[in-house]
C-alpha atoms as a PDB file:
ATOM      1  CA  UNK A   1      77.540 -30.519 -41.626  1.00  0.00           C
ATOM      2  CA  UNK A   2      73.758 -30.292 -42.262  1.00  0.00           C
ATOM      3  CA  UNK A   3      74.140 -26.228 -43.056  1.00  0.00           C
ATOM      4  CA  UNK A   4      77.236 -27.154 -45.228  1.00  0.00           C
ATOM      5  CA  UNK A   5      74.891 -29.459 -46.914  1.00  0.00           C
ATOM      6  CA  UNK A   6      72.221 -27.078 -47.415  1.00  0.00           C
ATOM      7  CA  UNK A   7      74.077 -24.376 -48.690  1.00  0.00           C
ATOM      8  CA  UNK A   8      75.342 -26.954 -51.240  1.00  0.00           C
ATOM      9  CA  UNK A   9      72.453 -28.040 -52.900  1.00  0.00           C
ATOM     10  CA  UNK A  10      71.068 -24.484 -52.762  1.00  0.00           C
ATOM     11  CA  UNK A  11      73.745 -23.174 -54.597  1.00  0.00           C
ATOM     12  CA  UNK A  12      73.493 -26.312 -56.891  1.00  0.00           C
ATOM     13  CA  UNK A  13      69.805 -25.340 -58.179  1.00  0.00           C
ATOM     14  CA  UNK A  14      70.543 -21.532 -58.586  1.00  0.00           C
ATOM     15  CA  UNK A  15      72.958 -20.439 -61.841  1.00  0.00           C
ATOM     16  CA  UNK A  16      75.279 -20.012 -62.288  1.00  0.00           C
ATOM     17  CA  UNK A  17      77.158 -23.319 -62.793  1.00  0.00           C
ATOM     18  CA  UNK A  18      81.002 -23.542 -63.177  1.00  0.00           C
ATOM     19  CA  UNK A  19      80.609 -25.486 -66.269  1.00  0.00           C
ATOM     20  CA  UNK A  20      84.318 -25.817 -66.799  1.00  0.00           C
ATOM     21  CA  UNK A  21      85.073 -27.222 -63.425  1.00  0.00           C
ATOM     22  CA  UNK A  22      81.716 -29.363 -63.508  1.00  0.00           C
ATOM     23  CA  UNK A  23      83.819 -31.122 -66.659  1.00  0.00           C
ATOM     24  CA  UNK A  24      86.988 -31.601 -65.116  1.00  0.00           C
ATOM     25  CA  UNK A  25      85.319 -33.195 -62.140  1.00  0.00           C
ATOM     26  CA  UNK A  26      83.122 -35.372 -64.113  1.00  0.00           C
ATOM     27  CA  UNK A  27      86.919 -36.732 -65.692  1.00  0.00           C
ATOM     28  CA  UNK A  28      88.521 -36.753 -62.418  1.00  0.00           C
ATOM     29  CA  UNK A  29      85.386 -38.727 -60.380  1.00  0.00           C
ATOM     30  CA  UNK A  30      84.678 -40.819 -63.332  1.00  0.00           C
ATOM     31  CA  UNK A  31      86.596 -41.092 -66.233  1.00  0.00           C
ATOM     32  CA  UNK A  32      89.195 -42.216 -64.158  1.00  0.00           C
ATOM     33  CA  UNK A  33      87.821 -44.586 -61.544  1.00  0.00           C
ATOM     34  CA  UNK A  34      86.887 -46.739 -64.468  1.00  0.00           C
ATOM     35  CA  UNK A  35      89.481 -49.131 -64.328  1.00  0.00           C
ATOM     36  CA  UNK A  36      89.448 -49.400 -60.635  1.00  0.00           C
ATOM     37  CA  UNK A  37      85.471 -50.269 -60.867  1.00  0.00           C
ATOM     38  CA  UNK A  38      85.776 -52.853 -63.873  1.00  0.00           C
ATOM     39  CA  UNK A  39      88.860 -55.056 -61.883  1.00  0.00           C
ATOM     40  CA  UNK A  40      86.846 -54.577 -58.584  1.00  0.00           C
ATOM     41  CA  UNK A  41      83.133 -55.422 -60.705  1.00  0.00           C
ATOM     42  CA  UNK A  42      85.163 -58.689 -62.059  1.00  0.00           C
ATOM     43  CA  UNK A  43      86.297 -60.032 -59.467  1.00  0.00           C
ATOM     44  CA  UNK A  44      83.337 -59.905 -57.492  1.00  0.00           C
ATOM     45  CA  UNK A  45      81.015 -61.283 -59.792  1.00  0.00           C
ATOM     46  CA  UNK A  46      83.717 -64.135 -60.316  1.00  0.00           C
ATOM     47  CA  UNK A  47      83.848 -64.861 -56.304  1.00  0.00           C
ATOM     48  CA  UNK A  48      79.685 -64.650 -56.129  1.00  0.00           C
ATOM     49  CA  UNK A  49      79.803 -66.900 -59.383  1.00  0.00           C
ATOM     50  CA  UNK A  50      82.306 -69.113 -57.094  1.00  0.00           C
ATOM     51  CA  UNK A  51      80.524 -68.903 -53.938  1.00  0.00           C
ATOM     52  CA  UNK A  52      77.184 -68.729 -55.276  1.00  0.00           C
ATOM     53  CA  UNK A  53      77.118 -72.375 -57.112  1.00  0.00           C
ATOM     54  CA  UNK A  54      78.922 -74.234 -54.619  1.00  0.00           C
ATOM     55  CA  UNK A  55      75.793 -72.816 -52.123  1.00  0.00           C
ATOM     56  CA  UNK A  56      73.348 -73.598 -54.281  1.00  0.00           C
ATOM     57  CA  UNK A  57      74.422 -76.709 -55.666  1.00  0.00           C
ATOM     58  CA  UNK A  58      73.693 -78.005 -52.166  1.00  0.00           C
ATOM     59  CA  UNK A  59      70.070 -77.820 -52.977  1.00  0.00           C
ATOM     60  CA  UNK A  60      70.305 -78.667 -56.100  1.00  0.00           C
ATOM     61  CA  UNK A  61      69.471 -74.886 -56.843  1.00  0.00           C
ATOM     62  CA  UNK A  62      72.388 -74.264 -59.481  1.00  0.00           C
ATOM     63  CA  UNK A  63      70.239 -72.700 -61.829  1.00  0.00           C
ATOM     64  CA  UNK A  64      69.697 -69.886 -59.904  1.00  0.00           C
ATOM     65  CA  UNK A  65      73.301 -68.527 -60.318  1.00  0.00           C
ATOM     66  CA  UNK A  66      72.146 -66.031 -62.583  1.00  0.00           C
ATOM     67  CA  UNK A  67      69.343 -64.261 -60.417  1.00  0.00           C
ATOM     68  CA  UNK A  68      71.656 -64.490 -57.301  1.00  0.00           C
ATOM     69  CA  UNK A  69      74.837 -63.140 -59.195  1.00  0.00           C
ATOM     70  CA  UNK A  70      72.580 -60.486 -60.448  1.00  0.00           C
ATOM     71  CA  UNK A  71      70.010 -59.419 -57.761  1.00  0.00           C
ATOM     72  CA  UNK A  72      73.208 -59.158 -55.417  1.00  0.00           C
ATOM     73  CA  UNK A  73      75.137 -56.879 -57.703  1.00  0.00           C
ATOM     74  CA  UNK A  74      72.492 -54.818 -59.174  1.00  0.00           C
ATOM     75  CA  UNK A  75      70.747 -54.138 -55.711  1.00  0.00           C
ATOM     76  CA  UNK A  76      73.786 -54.025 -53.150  1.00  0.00           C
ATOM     77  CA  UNK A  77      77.307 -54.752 -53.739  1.00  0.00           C
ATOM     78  CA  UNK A  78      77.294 -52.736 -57.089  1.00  0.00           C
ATOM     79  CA  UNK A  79      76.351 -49.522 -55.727  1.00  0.00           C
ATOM     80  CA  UNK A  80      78.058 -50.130 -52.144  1.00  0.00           C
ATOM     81  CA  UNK A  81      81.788 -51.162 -53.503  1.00  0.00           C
ATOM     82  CA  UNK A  82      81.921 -48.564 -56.409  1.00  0.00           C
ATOM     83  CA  UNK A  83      80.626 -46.070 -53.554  1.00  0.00           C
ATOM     84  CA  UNK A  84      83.299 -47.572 -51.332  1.00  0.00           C
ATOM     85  CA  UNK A  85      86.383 -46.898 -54.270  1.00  0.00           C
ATOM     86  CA  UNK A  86      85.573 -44.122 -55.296  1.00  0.00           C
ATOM     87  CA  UNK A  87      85.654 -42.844 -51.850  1.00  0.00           C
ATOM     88  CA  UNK A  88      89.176 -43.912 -51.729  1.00  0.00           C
ATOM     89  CA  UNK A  89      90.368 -43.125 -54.696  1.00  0.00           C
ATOM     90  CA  UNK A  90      88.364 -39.943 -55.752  1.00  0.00           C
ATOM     91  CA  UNK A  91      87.231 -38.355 -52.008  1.00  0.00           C
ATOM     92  CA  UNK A  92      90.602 -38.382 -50.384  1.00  0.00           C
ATOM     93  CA  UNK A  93      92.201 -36.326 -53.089  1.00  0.00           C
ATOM     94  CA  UNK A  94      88.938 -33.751 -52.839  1.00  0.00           C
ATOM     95  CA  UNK A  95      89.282 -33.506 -49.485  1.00  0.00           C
ATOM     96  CA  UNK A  96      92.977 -33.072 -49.585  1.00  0.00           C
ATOM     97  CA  UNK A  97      92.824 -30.453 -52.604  1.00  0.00           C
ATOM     98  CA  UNK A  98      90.119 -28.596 -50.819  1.00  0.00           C
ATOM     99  CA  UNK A  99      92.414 -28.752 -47.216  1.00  0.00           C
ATOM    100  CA  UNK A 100      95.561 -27.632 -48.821  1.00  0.00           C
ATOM    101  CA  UNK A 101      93.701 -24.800 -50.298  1.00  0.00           C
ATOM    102  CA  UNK A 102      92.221 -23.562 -46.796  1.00  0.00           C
ATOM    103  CA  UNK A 103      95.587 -24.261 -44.923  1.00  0.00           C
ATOM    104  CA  UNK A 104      96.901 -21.924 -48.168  1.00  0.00           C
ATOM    105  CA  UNK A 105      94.362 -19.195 -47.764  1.00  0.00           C
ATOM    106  CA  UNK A 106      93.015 -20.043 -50.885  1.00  0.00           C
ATOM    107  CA  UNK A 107      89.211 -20.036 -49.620  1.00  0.00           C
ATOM    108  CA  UNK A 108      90.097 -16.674 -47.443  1.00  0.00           C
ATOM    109  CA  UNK A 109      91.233 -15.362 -50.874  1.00  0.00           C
ATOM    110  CA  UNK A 110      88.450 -16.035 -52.692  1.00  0.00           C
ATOM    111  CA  UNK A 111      85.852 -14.894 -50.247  1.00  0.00           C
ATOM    112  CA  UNK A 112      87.945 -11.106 -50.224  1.00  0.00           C
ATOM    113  CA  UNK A 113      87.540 -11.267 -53.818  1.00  0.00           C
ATOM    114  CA  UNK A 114      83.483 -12.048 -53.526  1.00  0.00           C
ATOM    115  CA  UNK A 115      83.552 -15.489 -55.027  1.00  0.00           C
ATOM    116  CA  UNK A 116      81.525 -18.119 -53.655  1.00  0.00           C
ATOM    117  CA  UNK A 117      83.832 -20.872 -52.894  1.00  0.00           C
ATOM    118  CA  UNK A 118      80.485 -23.260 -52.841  1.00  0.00           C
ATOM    119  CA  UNK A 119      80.342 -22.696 -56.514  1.00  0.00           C
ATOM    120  CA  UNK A 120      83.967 -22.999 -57.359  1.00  0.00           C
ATOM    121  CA  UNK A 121      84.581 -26.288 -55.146  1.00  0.00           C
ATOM    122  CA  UNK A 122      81.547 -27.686 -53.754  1.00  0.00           C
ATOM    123  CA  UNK A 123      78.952 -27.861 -56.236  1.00  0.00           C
ATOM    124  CA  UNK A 124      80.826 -29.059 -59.400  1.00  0.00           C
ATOM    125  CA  UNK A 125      81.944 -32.089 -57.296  1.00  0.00           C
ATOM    126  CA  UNK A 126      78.639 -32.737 -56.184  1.00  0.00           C
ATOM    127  CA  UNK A 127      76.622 -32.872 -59.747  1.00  0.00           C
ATOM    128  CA  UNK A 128      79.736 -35.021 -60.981  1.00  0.00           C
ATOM    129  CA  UNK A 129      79.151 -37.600 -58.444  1.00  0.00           C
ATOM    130  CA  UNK A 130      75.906 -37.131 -58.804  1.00  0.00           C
ATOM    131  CA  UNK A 131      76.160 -38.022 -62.570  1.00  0.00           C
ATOM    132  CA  UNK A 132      79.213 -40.536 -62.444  1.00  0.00           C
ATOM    133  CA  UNK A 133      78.487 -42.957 -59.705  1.00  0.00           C
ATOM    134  CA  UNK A 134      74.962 -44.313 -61.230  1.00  0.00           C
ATOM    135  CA  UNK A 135      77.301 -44.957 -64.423  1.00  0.00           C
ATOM    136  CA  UNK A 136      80.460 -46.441 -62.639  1.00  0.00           C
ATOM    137  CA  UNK A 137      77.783 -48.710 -60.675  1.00  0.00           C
ATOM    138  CA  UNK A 138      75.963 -49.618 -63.889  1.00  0.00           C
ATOM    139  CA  UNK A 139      79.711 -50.860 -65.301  1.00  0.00           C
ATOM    140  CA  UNK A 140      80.039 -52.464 -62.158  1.00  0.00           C
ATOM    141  CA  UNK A 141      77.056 -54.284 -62.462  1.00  0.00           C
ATOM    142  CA  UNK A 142      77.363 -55.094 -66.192  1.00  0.00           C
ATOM    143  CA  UNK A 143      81.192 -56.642 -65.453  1.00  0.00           C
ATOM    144  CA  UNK A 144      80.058 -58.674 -62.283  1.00  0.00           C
ATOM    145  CA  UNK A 145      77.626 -60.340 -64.140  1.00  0.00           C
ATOM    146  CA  UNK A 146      79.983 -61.327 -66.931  1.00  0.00           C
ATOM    147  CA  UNK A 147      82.152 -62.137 -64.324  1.00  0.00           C
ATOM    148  CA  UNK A 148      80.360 -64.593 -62.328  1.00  0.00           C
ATOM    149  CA  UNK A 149      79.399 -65.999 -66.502  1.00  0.00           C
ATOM    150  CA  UNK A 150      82.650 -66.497 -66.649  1.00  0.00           C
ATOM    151  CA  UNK A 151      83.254 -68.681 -63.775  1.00  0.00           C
ATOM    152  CA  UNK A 152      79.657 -70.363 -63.886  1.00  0.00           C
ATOM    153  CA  UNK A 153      79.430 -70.649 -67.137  1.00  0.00           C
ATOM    154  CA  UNK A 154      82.941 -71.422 -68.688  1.00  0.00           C
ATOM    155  CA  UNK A 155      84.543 -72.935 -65.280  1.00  0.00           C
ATOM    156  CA  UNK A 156      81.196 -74.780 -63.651  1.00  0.00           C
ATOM    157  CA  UNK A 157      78.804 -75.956 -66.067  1.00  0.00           C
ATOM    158  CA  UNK A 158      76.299 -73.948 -66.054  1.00  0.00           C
ATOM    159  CA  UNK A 159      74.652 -72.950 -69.588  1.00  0.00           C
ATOM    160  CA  UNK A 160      74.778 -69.297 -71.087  1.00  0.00           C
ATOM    161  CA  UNK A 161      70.833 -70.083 -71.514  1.00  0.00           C
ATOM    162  CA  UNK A 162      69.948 -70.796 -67.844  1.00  0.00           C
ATOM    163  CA  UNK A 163      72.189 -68.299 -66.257  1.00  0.00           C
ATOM    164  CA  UNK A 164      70.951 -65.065 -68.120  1.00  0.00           C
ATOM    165  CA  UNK A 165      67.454 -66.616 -68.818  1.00  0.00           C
ATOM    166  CA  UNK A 166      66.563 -67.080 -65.325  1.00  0.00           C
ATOM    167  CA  UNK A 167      68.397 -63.583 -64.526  1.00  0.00           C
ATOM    168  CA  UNK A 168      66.042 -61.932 -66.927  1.00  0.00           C
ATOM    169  CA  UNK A 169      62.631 -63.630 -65.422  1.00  0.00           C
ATOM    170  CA  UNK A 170      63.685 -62.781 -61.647  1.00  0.00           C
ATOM    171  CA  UNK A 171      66.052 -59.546 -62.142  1.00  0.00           C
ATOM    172  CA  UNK A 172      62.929 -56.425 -62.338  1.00  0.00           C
ATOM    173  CA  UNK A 173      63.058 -52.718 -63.440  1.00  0.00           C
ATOM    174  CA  UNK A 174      62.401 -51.802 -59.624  1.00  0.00           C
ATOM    175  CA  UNK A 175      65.443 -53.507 -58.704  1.00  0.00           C
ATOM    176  CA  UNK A 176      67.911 -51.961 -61.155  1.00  0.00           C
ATOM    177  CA  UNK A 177      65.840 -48.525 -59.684  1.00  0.00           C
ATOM    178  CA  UNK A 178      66.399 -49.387 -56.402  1.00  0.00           C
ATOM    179  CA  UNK A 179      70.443 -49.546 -57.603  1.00  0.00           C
ATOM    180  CA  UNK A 180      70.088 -46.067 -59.269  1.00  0.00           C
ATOM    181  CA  UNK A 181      68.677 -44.626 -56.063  1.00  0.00           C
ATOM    182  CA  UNK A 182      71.561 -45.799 -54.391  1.00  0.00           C
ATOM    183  CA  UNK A 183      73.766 -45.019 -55.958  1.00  0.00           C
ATOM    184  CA  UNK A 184      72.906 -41.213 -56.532  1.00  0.00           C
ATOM    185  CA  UNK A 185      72.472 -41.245 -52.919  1.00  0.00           C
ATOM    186  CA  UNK A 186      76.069 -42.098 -52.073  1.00  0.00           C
ATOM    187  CA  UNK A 187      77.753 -39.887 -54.234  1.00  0.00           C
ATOM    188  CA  UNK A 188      75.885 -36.933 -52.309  1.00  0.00           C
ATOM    189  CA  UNK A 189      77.105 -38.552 -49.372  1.00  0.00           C
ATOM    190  CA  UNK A 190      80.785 -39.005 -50.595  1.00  0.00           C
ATOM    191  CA  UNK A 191      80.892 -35.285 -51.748  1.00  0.00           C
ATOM    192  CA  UNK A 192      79.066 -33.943 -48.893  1.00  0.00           C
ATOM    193  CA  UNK A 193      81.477 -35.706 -46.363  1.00  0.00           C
ATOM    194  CA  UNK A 194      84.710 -35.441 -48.688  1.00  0.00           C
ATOM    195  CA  UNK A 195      84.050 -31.376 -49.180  1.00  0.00           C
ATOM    196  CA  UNK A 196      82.870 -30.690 -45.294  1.00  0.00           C
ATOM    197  CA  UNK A 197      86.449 -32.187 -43.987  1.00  0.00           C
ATOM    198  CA  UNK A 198      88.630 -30.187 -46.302  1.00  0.00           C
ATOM    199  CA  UNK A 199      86.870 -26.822 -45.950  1.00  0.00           C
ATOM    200  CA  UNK A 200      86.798 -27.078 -42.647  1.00  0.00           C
ATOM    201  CA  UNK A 201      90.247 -28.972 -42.230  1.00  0.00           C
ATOM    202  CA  UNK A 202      92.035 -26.271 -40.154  1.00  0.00           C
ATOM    203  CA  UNK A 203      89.461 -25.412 -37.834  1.00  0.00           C
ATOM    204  CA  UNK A 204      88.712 -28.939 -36.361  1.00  0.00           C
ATOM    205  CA  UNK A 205      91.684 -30.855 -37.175  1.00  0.00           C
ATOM    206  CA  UNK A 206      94.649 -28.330 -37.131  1.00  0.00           C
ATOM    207  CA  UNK A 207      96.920 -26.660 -39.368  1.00  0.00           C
ATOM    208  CA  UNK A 208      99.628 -27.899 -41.654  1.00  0.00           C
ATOM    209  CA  UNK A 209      99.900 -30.934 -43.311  1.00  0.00           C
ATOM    210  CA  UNK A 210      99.025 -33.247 -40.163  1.00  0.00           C
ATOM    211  CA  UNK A 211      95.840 -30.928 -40.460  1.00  0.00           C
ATOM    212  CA  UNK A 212      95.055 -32.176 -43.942  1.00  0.00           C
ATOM    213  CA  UNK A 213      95.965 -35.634 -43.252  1.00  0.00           C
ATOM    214  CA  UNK A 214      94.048 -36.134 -40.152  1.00  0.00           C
ATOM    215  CA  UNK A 215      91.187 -34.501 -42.150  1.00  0.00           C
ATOM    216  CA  UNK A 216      91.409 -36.840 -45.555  1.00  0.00           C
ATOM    217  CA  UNK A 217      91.687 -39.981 -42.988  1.00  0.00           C
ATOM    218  CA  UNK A 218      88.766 -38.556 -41.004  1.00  0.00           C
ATOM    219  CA  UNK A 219      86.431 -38.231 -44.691  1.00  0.00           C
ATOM    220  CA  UNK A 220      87.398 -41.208 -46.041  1.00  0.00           C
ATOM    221  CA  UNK A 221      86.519 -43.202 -42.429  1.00  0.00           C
ATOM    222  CA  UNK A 222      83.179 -41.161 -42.019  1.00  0.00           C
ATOM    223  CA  UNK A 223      82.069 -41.650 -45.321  1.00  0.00           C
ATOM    224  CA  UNK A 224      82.517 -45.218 -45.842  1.00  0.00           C
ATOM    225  CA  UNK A 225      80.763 -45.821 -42.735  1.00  0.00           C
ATOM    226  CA  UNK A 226      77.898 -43.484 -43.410  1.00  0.00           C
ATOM    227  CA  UNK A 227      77.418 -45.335 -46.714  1.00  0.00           C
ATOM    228  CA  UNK A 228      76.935 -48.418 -45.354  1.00  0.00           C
ATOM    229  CA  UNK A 229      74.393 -46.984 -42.634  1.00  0.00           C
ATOM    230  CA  UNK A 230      72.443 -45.391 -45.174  1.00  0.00           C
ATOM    231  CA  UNK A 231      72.352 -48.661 -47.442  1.00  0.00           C
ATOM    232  CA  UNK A 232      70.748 -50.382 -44.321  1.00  0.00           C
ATOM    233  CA  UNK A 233      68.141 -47.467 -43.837  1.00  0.00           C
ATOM    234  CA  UNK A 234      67.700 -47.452 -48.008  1.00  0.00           C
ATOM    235  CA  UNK A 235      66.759 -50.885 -47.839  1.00  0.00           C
ATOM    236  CA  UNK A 236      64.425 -51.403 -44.560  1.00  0.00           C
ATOM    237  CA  UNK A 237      62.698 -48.316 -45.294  1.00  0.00           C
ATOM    238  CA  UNK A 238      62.644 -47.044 -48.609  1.00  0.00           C
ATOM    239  CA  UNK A 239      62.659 -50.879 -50.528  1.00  0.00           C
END
């Protein structure tokens, strides 16, 4: 896996790109995850906004909402739950696309014909997530915080002025960085994993569709669980 992810990113830094491709993926990765990410960024920021006051409320520490509802999206759940559905929704079907087209003899076919399969299904994938998980993240973000307005503000009693106020004195630039970071660093990982499984799908999972099933459900596991590892190490060492 650590060759497949070399050869990757080498190929990503030398032309030339499949522009064409590096569109459709960019659509496929982004474009449409949008509407999972804004009911998933809602809905969180409403249950923090829930959770959040009735915590704080104990100390008489209400008019924090803002900085906690924010701080928490911006620096972990954003990143880690649009990382965690687009996974699902996005690196399943990769994997699956790319596993169907080695159980097909796709790949085979291409390599006779000298194309570099890296270039044609590996590296578009990877600049799109690259590029569309920082901006599904910063939607999340954006529609948590509304969200937990919603439910402080409207529902609880706490005023538009103290909730963003306070957000904007605690919320910093190396916070919404540390989000970026993140971010970037999980679509790599989402890609890497998602790509790996289906080009190697009939070699260490078998052939045939249980092949390419047992390979999707293998990505999808081993990526979601490498995100979260790497979040930990992000944050301990890096932040």
């Amino acid at each position: 896996m650590g060759l497949f992810l070399l050869k990757a990113v080498l190929f990503t830094v030398t032309p030339p790109l499949k522009f064409g491709r590096f569109l459709k993926q960019i659509r496929f990765i982004g474009l449409q995850s949008v509407v999972v990410i804004l009911l998933t960024g809602a809905f969180s920021g409403m249950v923090l906004g829930f959770q959040g006051f009735y915590s704080l409320s104990r100390f008489g520490s209400d008019a924090f909402l803002g900085p906690m509802v924010g701080l928490a999206l911006i620096k972990e759940l954003g990143p880690v739950i649009s990382a965690l559905m687009v996974t699902g929704r996005a690196g399943s079907a990769i994997t699956a696309e790319i596993g169907i087209m080695r159980m097909s003899e796709q790949i085979d076919a291409m390599e006779l014909m000298g194309l570099n399969p890296y270039r044609y299904l590996v590296v578009p994938n990877l600049l799109a997530a690259m590029i569309s998980l920082p901006l599904l993240t910063a939607i999340f973000d954006v529609v948590g915080i509304f969200g937990g307005y919603l439910v402080g503000g409207k529902l609880l009693g706490v005023g538009a002025g103290t909730y963003f106020g306070e957000m904007a004195n605690y919320v910093e630039m190396q916070d919404i960085m540390e989000g970026l970071y993140k971010s970037i660093s999980f679509g790599v990982i989402i890609v890497w994993v998602c790509c790996f499984k289906g080009y190697y799908a009939g070699i260490f999972t078998g052939f045939g569709s249980e092949g390419v099933s047992r390979a999707t459900t293998q990505a999808v596991v081993l990526s979601s669980v490498l995100i979260l590892v790497w979040d930990y190490f992000m944050t301990s060492i890096l932040f």
